[in-house]
N, C-alpha and C. Protein backbone atom coordinates (compact mmCIF):
# COMPACT_ATOMS: atom_id res chain seq x y z
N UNK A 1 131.85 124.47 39.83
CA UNK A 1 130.86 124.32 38.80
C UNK A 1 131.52 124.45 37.43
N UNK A 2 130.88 123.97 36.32
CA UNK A 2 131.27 124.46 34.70
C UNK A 2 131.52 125.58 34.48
N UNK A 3 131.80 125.51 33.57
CA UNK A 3 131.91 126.98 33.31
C UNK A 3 130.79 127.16 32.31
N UNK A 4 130.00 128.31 31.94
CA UNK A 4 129.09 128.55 31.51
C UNK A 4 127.91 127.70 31.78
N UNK A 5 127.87 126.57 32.56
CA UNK A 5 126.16 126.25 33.31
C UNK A 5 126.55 126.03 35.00
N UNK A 6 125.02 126.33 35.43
CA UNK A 6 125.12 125.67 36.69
C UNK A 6 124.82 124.42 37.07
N UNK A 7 124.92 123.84 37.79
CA UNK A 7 124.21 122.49 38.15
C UNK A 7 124.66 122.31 39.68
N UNK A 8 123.20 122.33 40.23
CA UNK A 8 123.17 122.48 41.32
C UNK A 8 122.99 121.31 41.71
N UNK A 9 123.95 121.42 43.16
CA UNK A 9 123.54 119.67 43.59
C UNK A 9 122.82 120.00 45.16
N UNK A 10 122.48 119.29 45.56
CA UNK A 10 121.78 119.08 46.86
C UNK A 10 121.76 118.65 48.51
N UNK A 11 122.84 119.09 48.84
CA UNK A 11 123.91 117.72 49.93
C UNK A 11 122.98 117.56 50.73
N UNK A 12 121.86 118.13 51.34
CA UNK A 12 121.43 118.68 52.39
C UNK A 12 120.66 116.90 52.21
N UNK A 13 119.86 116.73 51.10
CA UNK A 13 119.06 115.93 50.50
C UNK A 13 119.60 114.56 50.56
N UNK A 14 121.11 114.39 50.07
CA UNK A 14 121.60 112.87 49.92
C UNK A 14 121.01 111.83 50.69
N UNK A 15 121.63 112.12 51.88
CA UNK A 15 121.35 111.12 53.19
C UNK A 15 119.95 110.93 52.76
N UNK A 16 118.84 111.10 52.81
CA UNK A 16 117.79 111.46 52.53
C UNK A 16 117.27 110.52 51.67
N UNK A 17 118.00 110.58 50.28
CA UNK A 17 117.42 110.15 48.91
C UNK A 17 118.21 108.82 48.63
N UNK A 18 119.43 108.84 49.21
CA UNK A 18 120.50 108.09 48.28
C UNK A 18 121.41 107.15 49.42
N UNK A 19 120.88 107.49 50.30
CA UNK A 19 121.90 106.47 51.43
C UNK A 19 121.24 104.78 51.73
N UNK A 20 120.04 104.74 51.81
CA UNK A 20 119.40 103.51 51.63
C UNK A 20 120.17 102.80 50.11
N UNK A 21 120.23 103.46 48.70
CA UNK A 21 120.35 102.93 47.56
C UNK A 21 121.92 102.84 48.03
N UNK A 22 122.91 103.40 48.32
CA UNK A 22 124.06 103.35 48.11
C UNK A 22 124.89 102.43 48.82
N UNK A 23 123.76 102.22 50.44
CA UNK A 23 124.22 100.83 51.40
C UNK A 23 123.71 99.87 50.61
N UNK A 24 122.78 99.78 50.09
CA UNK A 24 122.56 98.65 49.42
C UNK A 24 123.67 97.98 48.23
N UNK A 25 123.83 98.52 47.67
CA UNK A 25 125.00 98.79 46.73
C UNK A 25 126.24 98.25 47.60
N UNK A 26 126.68 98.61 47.98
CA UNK A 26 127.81 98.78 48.63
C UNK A 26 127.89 97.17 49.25
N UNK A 27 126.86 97.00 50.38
CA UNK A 27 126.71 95.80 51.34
C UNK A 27 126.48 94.51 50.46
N UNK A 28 125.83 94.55 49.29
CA UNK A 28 126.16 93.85 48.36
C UNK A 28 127.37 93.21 47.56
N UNK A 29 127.89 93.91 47.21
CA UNK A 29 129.85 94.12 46.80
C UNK A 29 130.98 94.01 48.01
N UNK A 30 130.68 94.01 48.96
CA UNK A 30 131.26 94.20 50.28
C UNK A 30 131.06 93.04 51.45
N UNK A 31 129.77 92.75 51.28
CA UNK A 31 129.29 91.51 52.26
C UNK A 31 129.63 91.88 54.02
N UNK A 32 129.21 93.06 54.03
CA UNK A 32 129.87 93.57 55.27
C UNK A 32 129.23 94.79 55.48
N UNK A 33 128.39 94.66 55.97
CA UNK A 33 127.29 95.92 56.91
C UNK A 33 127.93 97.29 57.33
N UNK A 34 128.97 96.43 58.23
CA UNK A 34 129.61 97.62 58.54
C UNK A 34 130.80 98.93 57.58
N UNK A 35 131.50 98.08 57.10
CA UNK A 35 131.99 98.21 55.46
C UNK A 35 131.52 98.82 54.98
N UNK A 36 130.28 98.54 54.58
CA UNK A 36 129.43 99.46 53.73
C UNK A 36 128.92 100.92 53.81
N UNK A 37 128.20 100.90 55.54
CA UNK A 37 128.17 102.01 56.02
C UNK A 37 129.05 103.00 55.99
N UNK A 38 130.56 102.35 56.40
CA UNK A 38 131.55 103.43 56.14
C UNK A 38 131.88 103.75 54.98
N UNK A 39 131.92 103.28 53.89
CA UNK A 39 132.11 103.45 52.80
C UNK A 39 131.23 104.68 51.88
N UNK A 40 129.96 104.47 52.53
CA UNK A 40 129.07 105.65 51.97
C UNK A 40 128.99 107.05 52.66
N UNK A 41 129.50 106.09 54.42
CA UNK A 41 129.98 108.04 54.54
C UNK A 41 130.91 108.70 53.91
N UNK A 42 131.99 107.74 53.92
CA UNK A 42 133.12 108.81 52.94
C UNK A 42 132.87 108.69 51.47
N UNK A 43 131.87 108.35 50.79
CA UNK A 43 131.16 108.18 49.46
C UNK A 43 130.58 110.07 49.67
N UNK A 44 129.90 110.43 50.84
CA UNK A 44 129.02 111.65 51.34
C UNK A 44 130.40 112.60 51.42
N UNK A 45 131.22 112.03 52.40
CA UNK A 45 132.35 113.47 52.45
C UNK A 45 133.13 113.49 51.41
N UNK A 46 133.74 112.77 50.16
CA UNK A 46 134.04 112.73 48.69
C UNK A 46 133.13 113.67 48.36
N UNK A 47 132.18 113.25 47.82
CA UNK A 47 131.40 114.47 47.19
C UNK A 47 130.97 115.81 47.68
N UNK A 48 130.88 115.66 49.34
CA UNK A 48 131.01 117.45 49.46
C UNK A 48 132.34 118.14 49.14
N UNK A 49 133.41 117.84 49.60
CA UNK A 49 134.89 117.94 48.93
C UNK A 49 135.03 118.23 47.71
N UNK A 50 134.00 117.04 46.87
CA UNK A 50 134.41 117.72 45.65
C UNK A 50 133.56 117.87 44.88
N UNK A 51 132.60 118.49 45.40
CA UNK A 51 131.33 118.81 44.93
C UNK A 51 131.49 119.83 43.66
N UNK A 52 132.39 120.35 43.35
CA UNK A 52 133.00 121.34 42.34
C UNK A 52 133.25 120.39 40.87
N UNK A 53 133.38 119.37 41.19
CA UNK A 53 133.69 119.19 39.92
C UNK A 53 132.75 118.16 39.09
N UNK A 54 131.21 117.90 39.82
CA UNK A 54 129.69 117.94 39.09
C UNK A 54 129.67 118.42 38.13
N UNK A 55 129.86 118.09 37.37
CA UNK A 55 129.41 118.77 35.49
C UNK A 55 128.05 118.80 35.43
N UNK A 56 126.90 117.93 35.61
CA UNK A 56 125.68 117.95 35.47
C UNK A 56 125.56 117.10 34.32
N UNK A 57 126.52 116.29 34.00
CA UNK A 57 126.39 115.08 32.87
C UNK A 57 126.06 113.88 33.00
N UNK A 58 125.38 113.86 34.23
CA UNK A 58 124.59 112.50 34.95
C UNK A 58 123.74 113.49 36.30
N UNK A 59 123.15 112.09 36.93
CA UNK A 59 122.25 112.40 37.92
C UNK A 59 123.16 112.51 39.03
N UNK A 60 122.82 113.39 40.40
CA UNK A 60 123.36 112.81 41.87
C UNK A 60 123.33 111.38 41.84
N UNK A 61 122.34 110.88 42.15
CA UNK A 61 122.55 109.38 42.04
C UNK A 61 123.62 108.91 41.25
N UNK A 62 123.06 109.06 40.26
CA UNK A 62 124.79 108.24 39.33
C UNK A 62 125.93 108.39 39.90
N UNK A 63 126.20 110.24 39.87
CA UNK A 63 127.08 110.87 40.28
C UNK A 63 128.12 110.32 41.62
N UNK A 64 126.95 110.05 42.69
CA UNK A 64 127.40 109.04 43.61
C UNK A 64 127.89 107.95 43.74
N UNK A 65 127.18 107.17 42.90
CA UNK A 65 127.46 105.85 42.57
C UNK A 65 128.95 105.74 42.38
N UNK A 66 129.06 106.68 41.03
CA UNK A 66 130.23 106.65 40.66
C UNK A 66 131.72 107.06 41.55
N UNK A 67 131.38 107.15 42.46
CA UNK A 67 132.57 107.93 43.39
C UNK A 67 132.13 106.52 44.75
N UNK A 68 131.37 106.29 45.25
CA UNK A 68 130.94 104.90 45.68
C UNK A 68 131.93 103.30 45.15
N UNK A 69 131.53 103.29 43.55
CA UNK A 69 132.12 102.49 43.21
C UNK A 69 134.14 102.56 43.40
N UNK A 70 134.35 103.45 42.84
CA UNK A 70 135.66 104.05 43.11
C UNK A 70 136.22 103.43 44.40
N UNK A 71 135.60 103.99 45.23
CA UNK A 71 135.98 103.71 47.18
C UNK A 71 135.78 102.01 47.22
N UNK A 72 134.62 101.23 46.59
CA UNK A 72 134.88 100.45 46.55
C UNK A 72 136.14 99.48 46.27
N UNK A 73 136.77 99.96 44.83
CA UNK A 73 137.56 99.13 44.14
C UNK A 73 138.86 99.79 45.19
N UNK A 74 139.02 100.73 45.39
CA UNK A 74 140.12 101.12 46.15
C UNK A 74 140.14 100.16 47.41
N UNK A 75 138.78 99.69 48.21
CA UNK A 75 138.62 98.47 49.24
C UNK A 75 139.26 97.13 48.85
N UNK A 76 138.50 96.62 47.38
CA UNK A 76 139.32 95.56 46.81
C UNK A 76 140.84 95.33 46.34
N UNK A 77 140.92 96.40 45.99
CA UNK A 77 142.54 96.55 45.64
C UNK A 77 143.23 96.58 46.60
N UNK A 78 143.12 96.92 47.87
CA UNK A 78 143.89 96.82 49.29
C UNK A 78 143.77 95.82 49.43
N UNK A 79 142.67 94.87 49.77
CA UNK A 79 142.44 93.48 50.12
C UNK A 79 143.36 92.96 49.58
N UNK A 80 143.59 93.07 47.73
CA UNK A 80 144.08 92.21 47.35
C UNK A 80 145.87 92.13 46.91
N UNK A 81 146.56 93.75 47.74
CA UNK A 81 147.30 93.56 47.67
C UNK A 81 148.33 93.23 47.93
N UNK A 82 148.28 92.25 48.94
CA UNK A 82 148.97 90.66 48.88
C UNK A 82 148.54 89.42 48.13
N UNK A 83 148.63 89.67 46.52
CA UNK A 83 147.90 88.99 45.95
C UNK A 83 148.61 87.65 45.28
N UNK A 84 149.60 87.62 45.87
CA UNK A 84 150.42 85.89 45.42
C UNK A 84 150.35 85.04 46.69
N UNK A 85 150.13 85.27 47.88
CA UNK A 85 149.65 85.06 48.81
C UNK A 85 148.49 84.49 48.40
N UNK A 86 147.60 85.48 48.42
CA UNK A 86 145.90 85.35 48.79
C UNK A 86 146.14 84.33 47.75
N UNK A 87 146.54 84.37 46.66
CA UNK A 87 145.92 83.00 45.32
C UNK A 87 146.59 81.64 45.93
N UNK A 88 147.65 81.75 46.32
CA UNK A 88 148.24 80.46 47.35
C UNK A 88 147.52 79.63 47.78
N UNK A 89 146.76 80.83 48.98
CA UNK A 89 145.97 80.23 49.99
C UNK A 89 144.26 79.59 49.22
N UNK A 90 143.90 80.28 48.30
CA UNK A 90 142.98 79.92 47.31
C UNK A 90 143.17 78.55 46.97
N UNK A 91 144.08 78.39 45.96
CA UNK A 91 144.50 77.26 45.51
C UNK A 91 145.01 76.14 46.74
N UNK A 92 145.76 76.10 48.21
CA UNK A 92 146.06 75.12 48.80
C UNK A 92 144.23 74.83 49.71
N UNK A 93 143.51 75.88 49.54
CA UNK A 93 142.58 75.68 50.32
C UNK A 93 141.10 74.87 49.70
N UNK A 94 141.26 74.79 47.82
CA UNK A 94 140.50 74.10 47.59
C UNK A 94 140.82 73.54 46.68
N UNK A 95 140.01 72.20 46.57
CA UNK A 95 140.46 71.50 45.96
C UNK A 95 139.78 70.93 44.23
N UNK A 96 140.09 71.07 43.16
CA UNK A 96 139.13 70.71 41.90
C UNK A 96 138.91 69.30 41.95
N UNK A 97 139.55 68.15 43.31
CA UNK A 97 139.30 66.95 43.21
C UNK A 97 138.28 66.73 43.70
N UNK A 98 137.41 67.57 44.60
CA UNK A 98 136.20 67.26 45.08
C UNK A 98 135.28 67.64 44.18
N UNK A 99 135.51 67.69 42.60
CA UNK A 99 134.14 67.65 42.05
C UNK A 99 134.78 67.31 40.32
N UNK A 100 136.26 67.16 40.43
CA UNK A 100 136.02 66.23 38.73
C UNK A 100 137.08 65.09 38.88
N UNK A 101 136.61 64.37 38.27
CA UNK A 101 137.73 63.04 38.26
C UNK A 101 138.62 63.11 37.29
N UNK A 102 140.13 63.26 38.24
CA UNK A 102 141.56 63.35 37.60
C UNK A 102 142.27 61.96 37.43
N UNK A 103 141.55 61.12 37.84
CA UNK A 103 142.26 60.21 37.86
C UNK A 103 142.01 58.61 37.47
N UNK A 104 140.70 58.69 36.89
CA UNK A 104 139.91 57.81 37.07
C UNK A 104 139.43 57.32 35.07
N UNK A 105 137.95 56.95 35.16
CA UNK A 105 137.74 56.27 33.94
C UNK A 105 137.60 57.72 32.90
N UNK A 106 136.76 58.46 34.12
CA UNK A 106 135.70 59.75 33.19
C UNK A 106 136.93 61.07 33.63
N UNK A 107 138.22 60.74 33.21
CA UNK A 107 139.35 62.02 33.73
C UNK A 107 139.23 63.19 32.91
N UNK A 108 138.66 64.22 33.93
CA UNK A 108 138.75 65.87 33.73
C UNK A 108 136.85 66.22 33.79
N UNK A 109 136.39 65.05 34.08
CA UNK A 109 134.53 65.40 33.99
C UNK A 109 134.06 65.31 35.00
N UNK A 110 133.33 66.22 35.46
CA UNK A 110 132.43 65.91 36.63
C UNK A 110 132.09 64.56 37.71
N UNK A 111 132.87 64.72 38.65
CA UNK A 111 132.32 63.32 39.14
C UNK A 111 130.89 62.96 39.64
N UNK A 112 130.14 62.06 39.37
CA UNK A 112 128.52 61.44 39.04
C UNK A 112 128.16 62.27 40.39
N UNK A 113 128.45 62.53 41.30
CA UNK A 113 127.93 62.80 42.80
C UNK A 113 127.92 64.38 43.04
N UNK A 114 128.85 64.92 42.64
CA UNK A 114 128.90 66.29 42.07
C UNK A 114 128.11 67.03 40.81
N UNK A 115 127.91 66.05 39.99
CA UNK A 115 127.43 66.19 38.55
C UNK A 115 126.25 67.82 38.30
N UNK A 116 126.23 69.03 38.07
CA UNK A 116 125.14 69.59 37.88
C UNK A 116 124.11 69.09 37.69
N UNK A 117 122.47 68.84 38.14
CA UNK A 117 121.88 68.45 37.93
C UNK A 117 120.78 69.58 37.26
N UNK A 118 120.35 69.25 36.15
CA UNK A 118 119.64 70.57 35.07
C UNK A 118 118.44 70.90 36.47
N UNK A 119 117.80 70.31 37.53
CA UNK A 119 116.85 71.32 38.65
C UNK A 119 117.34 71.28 39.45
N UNK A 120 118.31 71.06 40.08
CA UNK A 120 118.89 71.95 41.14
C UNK A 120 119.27 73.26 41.37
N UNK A 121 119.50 73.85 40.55
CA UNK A 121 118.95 75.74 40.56
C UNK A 121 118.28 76.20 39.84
N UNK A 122 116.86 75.59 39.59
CA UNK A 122 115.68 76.00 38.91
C UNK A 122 114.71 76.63 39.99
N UNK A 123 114.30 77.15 40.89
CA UNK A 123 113.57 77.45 41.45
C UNK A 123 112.13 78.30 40.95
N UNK A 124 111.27 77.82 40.98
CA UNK A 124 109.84 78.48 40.50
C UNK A 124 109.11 79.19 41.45
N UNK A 125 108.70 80.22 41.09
CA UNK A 125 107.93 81.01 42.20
C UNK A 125 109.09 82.44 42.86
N UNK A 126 108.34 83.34 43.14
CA UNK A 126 108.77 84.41 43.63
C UNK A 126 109.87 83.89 44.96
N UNK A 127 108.93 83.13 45.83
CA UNK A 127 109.15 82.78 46.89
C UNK A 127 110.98 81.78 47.32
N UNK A 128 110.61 81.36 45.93
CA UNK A 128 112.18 80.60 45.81
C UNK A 128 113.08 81.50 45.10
N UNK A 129 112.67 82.36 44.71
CA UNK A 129 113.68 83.33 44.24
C UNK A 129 114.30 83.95 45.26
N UNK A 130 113.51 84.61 45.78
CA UNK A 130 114.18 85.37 47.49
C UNK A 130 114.48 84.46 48.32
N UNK A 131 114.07 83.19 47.87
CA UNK A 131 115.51 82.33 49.33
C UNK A 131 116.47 82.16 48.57
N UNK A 132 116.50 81.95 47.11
CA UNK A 132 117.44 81.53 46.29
C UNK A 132 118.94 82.79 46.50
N UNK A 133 118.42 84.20 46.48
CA UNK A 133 118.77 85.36 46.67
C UNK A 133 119.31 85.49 48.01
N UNK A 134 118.99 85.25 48.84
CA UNK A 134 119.27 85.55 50.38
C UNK A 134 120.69 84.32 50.59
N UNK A 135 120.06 82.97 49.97
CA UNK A 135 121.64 82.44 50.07
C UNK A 135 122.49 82.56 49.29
N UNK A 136 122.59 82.97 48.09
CA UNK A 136 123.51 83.44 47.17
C UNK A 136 124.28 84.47 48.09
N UNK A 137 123.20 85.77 48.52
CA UNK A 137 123.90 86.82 49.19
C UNK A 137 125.15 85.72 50.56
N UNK A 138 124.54 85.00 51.37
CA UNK A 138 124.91 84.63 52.27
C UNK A 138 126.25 83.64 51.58
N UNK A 139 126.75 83.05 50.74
CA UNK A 139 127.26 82.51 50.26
C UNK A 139 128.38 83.16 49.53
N UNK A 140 128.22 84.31 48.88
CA UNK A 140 129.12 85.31 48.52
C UNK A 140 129.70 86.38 49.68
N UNK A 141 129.00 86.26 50.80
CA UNK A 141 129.45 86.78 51.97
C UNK A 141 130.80 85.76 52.36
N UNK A 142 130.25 84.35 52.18
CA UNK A 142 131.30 83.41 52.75
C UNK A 142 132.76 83.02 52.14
N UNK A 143 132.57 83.91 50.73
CA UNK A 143 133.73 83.45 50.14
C UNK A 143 135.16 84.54 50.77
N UNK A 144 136.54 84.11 50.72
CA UNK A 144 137.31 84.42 51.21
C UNK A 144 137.45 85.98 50.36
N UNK A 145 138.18 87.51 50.86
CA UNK A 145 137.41 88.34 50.34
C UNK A 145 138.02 88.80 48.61
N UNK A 146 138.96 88.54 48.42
CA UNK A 146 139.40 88.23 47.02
C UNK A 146 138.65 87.71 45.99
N UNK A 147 138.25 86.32 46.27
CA UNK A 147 137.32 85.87 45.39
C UNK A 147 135.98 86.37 45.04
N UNK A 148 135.17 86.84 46.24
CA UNK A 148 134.51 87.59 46.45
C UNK A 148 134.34 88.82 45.53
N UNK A 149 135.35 89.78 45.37
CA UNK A 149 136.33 90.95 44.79
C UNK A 149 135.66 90.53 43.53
N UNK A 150 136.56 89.35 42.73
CA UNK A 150 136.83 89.55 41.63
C UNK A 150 135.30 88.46 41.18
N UNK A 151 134.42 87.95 41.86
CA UNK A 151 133.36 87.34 41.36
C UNK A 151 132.26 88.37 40.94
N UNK A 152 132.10 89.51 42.44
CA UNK A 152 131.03 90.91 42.25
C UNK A 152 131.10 91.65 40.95
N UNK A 153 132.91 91.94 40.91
CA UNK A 153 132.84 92.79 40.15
C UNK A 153 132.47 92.04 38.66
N UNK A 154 133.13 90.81 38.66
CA UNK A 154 132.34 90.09 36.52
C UNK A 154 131.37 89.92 36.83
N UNK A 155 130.16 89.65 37.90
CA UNK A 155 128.85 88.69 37.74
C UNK A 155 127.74 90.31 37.90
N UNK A 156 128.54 90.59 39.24
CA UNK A 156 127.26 91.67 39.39
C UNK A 156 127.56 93.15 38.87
N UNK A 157 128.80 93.40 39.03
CA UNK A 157 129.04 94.80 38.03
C UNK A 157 129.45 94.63 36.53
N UNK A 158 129.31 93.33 36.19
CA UNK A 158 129.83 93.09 34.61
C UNK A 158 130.90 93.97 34.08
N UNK A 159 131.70 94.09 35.03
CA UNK A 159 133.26 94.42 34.72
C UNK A 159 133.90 93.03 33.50
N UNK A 160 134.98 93.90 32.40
CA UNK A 160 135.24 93.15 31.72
C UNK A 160 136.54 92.61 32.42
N UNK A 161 136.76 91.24 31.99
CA UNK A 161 138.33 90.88 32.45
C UNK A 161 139.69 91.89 32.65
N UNK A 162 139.42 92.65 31.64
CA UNK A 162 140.72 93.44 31.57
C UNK A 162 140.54 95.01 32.66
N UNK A 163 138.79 94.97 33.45
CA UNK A 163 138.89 95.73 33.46
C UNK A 163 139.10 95.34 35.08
N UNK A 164 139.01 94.13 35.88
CA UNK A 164 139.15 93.61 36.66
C UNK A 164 140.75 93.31 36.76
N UNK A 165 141.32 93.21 36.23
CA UNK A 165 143.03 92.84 35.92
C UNK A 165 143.59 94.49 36.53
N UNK A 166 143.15 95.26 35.65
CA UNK A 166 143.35 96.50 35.79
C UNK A 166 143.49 96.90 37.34
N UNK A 167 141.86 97.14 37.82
CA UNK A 167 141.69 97.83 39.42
C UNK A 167 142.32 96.98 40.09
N UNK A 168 142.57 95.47 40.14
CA UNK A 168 142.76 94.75 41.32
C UNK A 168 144.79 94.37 40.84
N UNK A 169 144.76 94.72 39.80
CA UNK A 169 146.50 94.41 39.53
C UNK A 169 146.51 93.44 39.76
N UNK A 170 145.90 92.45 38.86
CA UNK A 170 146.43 90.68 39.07
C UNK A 170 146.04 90.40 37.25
N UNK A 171 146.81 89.14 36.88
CA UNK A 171 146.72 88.56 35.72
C UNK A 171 145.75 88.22 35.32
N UNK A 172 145.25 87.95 33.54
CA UNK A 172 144.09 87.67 33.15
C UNK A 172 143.83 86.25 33.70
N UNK A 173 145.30 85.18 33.93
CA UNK A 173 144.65 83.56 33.93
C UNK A 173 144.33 83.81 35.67
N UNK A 174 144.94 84.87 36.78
CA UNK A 174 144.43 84.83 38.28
C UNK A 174 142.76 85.07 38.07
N UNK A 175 142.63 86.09 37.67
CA UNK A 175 140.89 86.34 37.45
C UNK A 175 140.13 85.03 37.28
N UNK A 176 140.78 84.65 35.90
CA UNK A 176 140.42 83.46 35.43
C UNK A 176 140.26 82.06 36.44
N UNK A 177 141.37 81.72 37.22
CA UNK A 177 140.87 80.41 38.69
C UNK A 177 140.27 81.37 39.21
N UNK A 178 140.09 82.79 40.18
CA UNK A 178 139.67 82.98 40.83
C UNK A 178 138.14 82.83 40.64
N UNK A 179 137.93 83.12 39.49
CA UNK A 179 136.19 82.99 39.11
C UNK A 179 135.75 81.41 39.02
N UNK A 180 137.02 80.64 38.71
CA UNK A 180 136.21 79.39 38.95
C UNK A 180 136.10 78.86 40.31
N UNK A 181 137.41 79.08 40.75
CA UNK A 181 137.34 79.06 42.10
C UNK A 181 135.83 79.44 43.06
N UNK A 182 135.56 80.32 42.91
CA UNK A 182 134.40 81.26 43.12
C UNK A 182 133.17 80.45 42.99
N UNK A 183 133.20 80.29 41.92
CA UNK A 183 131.63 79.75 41.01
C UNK A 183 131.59 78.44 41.84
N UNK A 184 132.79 77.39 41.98
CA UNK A 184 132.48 75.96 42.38
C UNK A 184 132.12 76.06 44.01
N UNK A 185 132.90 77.23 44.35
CA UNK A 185 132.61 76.97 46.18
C UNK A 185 131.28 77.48 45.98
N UNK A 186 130.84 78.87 45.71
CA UNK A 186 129.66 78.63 45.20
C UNK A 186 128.34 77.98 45.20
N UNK A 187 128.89 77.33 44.14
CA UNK A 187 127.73 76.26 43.61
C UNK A 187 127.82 75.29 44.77
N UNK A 188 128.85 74.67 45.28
CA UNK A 188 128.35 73.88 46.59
C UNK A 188 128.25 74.38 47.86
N UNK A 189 128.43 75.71 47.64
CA UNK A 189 127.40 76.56 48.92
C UNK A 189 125.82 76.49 48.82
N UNK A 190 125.61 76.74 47.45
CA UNK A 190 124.07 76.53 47.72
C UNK A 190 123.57 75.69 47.44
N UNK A 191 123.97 74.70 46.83
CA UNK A 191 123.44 73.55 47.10
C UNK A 191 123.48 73.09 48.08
N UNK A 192 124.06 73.01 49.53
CA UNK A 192 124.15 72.63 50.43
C UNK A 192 123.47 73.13 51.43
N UNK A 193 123.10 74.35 50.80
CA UNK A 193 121.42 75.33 52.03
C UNK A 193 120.68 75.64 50.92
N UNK A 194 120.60 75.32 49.76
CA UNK A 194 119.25 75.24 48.93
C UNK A 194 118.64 73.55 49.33
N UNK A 195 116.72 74.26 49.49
CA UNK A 195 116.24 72.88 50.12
C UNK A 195 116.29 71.85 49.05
């Protein structure tokens, strides 16, 4: 504990309060059920371990989170450290010719068949939101787990570039294909199971 306050925490309670929020969390960033689960148990035995050093300058929840996220990036950073490899296989495995023309009249623009179309990810209604959601999830599950890595952490944890360079030890321009990389498989993931 601090010195001069207490702040009492609750272990008995976690499982309880915070294990639904923290798989969620987790299985999200992870795309992996099982992953996740384990991750929040030792998210649970982290914090009894070091349950001493709770200041009381956030909530349990946060508190968790924050030691959650941690175990996370320590997941991604293993993944990714064979990381001239993994971008190899990135780059020989897809291709930017299946969606701009390098070679042609309109070279470096969208080819007409590929083209974004302004309603094809417009969905109206609650109802298309949660399918819209369920294949996004299913689609970011599918990406190889690097890309994955470095898409969660800029889109859904709004990690800054440098701060993604940092945990995962790769260059600002790797981040940089990897997110496009990302975004285009992506985008023709769901377009391809969006009705």
């Amino acid at each position: 504990m601090a010195k001069g306050k207490s702040h009492k925490l609750d272990p008995g309670r976690w499982v309880d309060q915070y294990a639904d929020y923290l798989f969620n969390y987790a299985v999200v960033r992870l795309s992996d059920p099982e992953k996740a689960a384990d991750v929040v148990q030792e998210t649970f035995l982290s914090a009894l371990k070091g349950q001493h050093t709770f200041r009381g300058n956030s909530t349990e929840k946060t508190w968790l989170t924050s030691i959650l996220k941690r175990k996370i990036i320590d997941i991604y950073r293993k993944n990714s450290s064979n990381r001239e490899s993994n971008l190899q296989d990135i780059t020989d495995s897809f291709e930017d010719n299946d969606y701009f023309d390098y070679y042609g009249i309109k070279k470096g623009h969208w080819k007409e068949e590929k083209m974004p179309h302004s309603n094809s990810l417009m969905p109206e209604g609650e109802v298309e939101n949660n399918e819209l959601r369920e294949i996004l999830e299913k689609c970011i599950a599918a990406l190889p787990e690097n890309l994955a890595a470095v898409f969660v952490m800029k889109m859904i944890d709004d990690a800054t570039s440098e701060e993604i360079c940092k945990e995962l030890d790769i260059t600002p321009s790797n981040v940089w294909v990897m997110m496009h990389r990302a975004r285009l498989k992506l985008r023709g993931c769901i377009e391809s199971n969006w009705i």
